[in-house]
Protein backbone atom coordinates (compact mmCIF):
# COMPACT_ATOMS: atom_id res chain seq x y z
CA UNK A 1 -1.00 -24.57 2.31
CA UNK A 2 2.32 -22.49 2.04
CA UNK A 3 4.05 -22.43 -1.03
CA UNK A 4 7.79 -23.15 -1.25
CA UNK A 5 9.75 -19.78 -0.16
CA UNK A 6 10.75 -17.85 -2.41
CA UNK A 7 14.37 -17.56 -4.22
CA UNK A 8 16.03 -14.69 -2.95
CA UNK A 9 15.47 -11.43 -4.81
CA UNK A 10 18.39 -11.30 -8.04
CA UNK A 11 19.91 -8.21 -8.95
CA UNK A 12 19.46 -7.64 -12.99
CA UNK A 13 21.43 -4.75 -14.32
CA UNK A 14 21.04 -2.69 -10.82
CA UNK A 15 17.94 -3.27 -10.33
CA UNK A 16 16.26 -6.19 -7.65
CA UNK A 17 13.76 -8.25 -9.54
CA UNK A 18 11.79 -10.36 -6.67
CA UNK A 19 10.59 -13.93 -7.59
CA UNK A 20 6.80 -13.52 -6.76
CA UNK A 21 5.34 -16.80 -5.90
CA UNK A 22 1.81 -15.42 -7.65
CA UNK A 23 2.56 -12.26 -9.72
CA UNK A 24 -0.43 -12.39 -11.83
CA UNK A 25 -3.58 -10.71 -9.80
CA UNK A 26 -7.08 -10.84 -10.74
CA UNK A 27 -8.45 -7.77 -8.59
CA UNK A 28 -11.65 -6.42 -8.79
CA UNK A 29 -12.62 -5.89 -12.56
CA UNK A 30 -9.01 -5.90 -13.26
CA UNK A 31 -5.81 -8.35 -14.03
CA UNK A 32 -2.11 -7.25 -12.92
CA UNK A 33 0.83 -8.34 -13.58
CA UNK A 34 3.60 -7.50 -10.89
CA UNK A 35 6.45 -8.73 -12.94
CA UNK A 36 5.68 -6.33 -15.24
CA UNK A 37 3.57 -3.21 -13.18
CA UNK A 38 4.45 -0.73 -10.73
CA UNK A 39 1.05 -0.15 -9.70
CA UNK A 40 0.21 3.27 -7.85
CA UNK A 41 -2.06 3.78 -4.86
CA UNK A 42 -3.56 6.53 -4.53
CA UNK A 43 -4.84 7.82 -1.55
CA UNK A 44 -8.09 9.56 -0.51
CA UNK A 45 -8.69 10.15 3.02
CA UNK A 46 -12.38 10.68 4.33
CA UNK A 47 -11.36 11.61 8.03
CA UNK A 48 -11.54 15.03 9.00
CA UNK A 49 -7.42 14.94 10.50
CA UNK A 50 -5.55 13.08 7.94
CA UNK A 51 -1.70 13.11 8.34
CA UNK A 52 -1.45 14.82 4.93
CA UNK A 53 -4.26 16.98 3.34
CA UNK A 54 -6.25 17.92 6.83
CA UNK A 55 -9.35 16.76 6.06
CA UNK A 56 -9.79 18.15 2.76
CA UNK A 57 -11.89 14.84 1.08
CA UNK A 58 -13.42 14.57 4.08
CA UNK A 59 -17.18 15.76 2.96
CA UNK A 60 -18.61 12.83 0.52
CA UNK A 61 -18.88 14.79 -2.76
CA UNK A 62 -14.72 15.64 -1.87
CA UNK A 63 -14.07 12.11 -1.43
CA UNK A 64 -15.60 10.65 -4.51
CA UNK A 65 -14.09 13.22 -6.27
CA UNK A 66 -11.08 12.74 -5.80
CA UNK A 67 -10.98 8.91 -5.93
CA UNK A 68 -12.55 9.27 -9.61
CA UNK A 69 -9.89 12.00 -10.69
CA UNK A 70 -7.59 9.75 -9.02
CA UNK A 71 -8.60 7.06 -11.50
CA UNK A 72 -8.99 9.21 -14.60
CA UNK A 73 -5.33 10.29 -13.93
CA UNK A 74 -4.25 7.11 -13.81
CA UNK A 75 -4.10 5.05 -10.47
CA UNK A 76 -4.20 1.45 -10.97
CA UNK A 77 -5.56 1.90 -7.06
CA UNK A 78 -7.64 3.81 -4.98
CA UNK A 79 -7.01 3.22 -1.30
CA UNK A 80 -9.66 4.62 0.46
CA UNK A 81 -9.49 5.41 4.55
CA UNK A 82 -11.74 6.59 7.27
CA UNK A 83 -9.67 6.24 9.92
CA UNK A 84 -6.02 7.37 10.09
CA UNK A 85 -3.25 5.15 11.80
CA UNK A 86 -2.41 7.64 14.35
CA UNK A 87 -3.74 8.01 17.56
CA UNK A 88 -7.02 9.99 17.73
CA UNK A 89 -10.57 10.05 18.62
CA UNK A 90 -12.13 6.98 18.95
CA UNK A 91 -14.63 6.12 15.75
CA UNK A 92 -17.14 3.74 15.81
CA UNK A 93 -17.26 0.87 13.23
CA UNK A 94 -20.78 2.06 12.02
CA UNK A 95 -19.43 5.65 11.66
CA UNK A 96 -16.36 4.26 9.51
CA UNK A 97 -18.62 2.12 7.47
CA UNK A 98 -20.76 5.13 6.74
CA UNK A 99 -17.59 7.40 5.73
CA UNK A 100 -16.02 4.51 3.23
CA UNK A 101 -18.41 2.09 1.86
CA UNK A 102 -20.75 5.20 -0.03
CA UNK A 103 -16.89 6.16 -1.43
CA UNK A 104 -16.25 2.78 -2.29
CA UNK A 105 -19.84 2.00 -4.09
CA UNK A 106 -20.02 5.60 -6.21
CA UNK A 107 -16.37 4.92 -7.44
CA UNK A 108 -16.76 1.36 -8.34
CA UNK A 109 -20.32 2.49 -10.23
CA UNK A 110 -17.82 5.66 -12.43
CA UNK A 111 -14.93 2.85 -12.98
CA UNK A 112 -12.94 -0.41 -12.94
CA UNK A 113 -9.98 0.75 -10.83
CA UNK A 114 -8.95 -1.66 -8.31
CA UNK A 115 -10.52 -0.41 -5.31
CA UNK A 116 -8.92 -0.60 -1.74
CA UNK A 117 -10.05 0.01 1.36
CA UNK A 118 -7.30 0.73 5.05
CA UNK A 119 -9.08 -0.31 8.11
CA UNK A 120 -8.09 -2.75 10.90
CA UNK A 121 -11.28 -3.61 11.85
CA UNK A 122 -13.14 -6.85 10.55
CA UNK A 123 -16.72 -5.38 10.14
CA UNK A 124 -15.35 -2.77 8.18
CA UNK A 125 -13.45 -4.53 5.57
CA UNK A 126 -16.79 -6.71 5.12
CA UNK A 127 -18.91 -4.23 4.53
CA UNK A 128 -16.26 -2.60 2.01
CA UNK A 129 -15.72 -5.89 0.00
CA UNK A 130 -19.22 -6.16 -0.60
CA UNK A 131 -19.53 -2.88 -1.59
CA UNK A 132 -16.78 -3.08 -4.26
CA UNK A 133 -13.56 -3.30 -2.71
CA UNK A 134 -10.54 -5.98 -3.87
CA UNK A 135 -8.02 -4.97 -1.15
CA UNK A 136 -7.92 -4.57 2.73
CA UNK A 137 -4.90 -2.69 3.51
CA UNK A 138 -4.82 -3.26 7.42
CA UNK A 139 -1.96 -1.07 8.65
CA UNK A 140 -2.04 -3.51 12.05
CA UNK A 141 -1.16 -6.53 10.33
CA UNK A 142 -4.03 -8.73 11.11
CA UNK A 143 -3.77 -8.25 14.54
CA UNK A 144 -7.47 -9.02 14.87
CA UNK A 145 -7.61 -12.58 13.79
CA UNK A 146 -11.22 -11.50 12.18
CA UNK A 147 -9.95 -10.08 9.61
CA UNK A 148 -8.44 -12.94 8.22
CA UNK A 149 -11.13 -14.77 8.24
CA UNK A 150 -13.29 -11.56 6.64
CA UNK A 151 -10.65 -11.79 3.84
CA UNK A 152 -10.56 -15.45 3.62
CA UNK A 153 -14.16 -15.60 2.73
CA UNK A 154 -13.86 -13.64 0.03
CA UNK A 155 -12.15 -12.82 -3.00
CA UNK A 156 -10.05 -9.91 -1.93
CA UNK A 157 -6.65 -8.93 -1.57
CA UNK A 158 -5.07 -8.50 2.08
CA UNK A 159 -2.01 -5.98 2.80
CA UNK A 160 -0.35 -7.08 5.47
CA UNK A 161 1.59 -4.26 7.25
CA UNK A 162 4.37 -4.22 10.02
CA UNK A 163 3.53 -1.75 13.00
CA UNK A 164 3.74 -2.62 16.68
CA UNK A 165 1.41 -0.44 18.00
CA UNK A 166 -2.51 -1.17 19.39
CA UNK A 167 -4.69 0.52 16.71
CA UNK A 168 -4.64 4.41 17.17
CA UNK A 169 -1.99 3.96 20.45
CA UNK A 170 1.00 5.65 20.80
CA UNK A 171 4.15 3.61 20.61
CA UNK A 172 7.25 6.25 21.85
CA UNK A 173 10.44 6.17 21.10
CA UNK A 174 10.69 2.26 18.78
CA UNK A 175 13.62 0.17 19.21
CA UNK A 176 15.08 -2.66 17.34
CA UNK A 177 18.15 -4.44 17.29
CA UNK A 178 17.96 -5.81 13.46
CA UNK A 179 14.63 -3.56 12.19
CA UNK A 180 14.81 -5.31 8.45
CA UNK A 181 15.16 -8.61 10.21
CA UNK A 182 12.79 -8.06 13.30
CA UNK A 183 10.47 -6.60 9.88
CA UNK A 184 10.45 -9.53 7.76
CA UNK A 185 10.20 -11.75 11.07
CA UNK A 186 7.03 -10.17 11.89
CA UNK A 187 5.94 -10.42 8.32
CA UNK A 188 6.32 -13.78 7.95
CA UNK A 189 4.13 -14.25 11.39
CA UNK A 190 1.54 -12.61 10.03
CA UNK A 191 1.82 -14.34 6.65
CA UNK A 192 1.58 -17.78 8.55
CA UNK A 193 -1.41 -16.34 10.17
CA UNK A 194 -2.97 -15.14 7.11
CA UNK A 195 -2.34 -19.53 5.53
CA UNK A 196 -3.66 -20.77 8.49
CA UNK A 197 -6.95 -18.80 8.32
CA UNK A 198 -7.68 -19.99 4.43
CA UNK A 199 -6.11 -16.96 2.68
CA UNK A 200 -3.73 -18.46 -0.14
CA UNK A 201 -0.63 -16.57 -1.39
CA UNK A 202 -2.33 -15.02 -4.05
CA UNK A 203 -4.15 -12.63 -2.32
CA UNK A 204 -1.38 -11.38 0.07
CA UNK A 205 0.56 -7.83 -0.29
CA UNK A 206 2.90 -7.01 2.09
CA UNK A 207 4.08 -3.76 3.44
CA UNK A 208 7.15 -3.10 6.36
CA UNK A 209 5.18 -0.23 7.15
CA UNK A 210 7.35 2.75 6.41
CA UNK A 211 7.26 5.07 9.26
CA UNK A 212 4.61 3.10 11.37
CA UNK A 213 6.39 2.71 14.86
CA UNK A 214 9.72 3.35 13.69
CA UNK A 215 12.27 6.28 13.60
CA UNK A 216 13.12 8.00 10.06
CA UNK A 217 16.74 6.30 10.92
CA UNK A 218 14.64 2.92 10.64
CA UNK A 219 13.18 3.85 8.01
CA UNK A 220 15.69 5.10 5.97
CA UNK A 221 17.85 1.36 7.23
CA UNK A 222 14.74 -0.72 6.09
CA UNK A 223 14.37 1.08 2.83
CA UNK A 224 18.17 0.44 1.83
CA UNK A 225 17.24 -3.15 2.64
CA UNK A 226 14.17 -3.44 1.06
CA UNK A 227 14.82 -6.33 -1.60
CA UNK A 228 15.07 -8.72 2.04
CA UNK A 229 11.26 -7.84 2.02
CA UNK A 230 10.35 -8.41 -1.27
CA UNK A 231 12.47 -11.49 -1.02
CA UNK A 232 9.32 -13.13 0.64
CA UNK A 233 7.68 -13.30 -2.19
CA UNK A 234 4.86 -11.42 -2.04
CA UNK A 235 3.87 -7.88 -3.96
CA UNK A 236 5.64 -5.68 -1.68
CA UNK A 237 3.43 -2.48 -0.83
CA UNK A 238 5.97 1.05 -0.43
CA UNK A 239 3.88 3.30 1.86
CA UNK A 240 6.60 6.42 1.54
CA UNK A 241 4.00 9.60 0.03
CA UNK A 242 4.92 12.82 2.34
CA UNK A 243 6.26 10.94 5.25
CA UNK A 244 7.99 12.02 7.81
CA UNK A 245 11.02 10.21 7.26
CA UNK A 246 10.99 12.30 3.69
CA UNK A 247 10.77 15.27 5.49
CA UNK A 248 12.98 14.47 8.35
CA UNK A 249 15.99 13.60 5.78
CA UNK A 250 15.69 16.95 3.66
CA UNK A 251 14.46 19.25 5.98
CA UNK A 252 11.15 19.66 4.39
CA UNK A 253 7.67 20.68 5.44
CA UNK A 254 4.87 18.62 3.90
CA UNK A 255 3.56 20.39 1.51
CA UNK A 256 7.16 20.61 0.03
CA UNK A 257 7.92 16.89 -0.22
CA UNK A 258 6.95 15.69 -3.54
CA UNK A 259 10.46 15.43 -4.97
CA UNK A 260 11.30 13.49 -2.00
CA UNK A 261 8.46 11.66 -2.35
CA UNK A 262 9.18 10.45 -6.30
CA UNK A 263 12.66 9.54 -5.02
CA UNK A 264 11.79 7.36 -2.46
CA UNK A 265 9.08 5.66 -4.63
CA UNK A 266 11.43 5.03 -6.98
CA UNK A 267 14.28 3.50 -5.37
CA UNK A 268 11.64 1.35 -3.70
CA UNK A 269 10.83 0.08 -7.24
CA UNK A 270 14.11 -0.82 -8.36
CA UNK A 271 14.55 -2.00 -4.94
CA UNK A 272 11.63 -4.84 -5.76
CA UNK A 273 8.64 -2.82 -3.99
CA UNK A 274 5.58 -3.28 -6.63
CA UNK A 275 2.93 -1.24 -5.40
CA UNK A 276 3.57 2.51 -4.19
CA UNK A 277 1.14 4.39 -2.16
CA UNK A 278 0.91 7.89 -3.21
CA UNK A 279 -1.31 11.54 -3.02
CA UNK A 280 -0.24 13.23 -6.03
CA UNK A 281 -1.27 11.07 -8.25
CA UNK A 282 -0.32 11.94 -11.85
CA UNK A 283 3.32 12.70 -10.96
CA UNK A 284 3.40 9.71 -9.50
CA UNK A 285 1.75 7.84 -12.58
CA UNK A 286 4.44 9.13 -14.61
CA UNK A 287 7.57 8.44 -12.31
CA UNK A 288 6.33 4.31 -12.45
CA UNK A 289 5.51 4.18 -15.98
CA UNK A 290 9.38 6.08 -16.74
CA UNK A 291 11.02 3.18 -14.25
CA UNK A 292 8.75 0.51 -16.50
CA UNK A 293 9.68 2.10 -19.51
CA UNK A 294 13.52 2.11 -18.67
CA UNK A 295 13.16 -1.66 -17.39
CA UNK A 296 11.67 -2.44 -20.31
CA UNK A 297 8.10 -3.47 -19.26
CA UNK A 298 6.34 -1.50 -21.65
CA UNK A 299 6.78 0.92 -24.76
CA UNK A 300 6.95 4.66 -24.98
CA UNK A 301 3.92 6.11 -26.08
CA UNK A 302 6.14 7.27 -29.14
CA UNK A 303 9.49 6.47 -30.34
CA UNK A 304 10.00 9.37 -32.91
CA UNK A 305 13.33 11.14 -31.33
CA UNK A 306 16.46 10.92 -33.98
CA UNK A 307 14.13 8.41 -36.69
């Protein structure tokens, strides 16, 4: 059953503190708090044409690498893909089982991190979860009413993201009348969707999908609006590392857009998003654990300055 909607999202000293209906997570090995974490996502990519480092964890001994440096530098999450959003060649479930589940199983045997895998497609996200993952991150939004019920007989986590697109389609040239209203419409489809199949509102994350089907102009128009998102409820999921709407706004290639990267993920945070999905992961570590610090979530590692 639904819970009651949420109280819209309150504005505390300039920042926008959402009312989560379940902020406390247990996820994987791990408990979070979301009214009191930023988590980062970090991402590791075992395709061989991902959007940002070309393939470079794409061999296995890459790929675990990097998701247990990832850990040891301090992601609360690993998101692990074989498959990237775009279009591209067509990949068989088996073959995406057999690039992400070995990632998933070595990292969860070197550490507790909360361990996520982004795939759209049901058979995957089983296989995953019983491997060791807590989260699906399906960048489709459930559009394959399987994966609900994948994730609703089990205990993991479910992102639900906004797109528009068929998995790995083109979608030219995205219009929208209202895109933080047509957003959090969509969202709130899916969320019904996600109730009706047995998930309860603990174990939803959502996501407007940053750049998926929509125009850095949307982008940039849904990001200034996010607290309307996080208003739902729900741990709100900011998917901004290297995009293109980063790039598009300052002019820079991807390899130059960390600033722009730390920027975004940071007005998403006081903006109410609590999870921010990230490649450089120590920089980005440190950018969540400043905002915390400065709202007052946690202590400084030491307070010796001027005593």
């Amino acid at each position: 059953m639904s819970a009651e909607p949420a109280a819209p999202s309150r504005l505390a000293e300039g920042w926008v503190i959402p009312h989560l209906i379940a902020p406390e997570r247990r996820i994987g090995r791990r408990t979070i708090d979301f009214d009191r974490r930023i988590a980062v996502m970090s991402i590791v990519n075992r395709t061989p044409d991902s959007f940002y480092d070309k393939g470079a964890t794409f061999a296995l001994d890459r790929a675990v690498e990097a998701a247990v440096h990832a850990a040891s530098e301090g992601a609360d999450i690993v998101d692990i893909g074989g498959v990237k959003f775009a279009p591209g060649p067509e990949l068989p479930a088996d073959d995406e089982i057999e690039r992400v589940v070995p990632v998933v199983s070595a990292l969860a045997a070197e550490s507790d991190v909360m361990i996520s895998v982004d795939t759209f497609r049901p058979e995957v996200a089983a296989a995953a979860i019983a491997a060791g993952a807590g989260i699906i991150n399906d960048t489709t939004g459930l559009r394959d009413p399987r994966m609900a019920a994948v994730v609703a007989d089990s205990d993991a986590q479910i992102v639900i993201t906004h797109s528009l697109a068929e998995p790995r389609t083109e979608y030219p040239r995205p219009q929208y009348q209202d895109v933080t209203a047509e957003v959090v419409a969509f969202l709130r489809e899916r969320i019904d969707r996600a109730h009706a199949a047995g998930i309860p509102d603990d174990r939803i994350i959502t996501d407007p999908g940053h750049d998926l089907n929509k125009t850095t102009v949307h982008t940039l128009e849904l990001t200034r609006h996010l607290a309307a998102v996080c208003s739902l409820g729900y741990p709100t999921l900011a998917a901004v590392s290297n995009k293109d709407f980063i790039g598009e706004s300052l002019g820079r290639p991807r390899p130059e857009r960390l600033a722009g990267t730390l920027a975004a993920a940071t007005v998403s945070a006081m903006l109410g998003a609590r999870i921010v999905r990230m490649h450089e992961t120590r920089e980005s570590v440190d950018a969540m654990r400043m905002v915390e610090a400065i709202a007052g979530w946690r202590q400084p590692v030491e307070a010796i300055h001027n005593t």
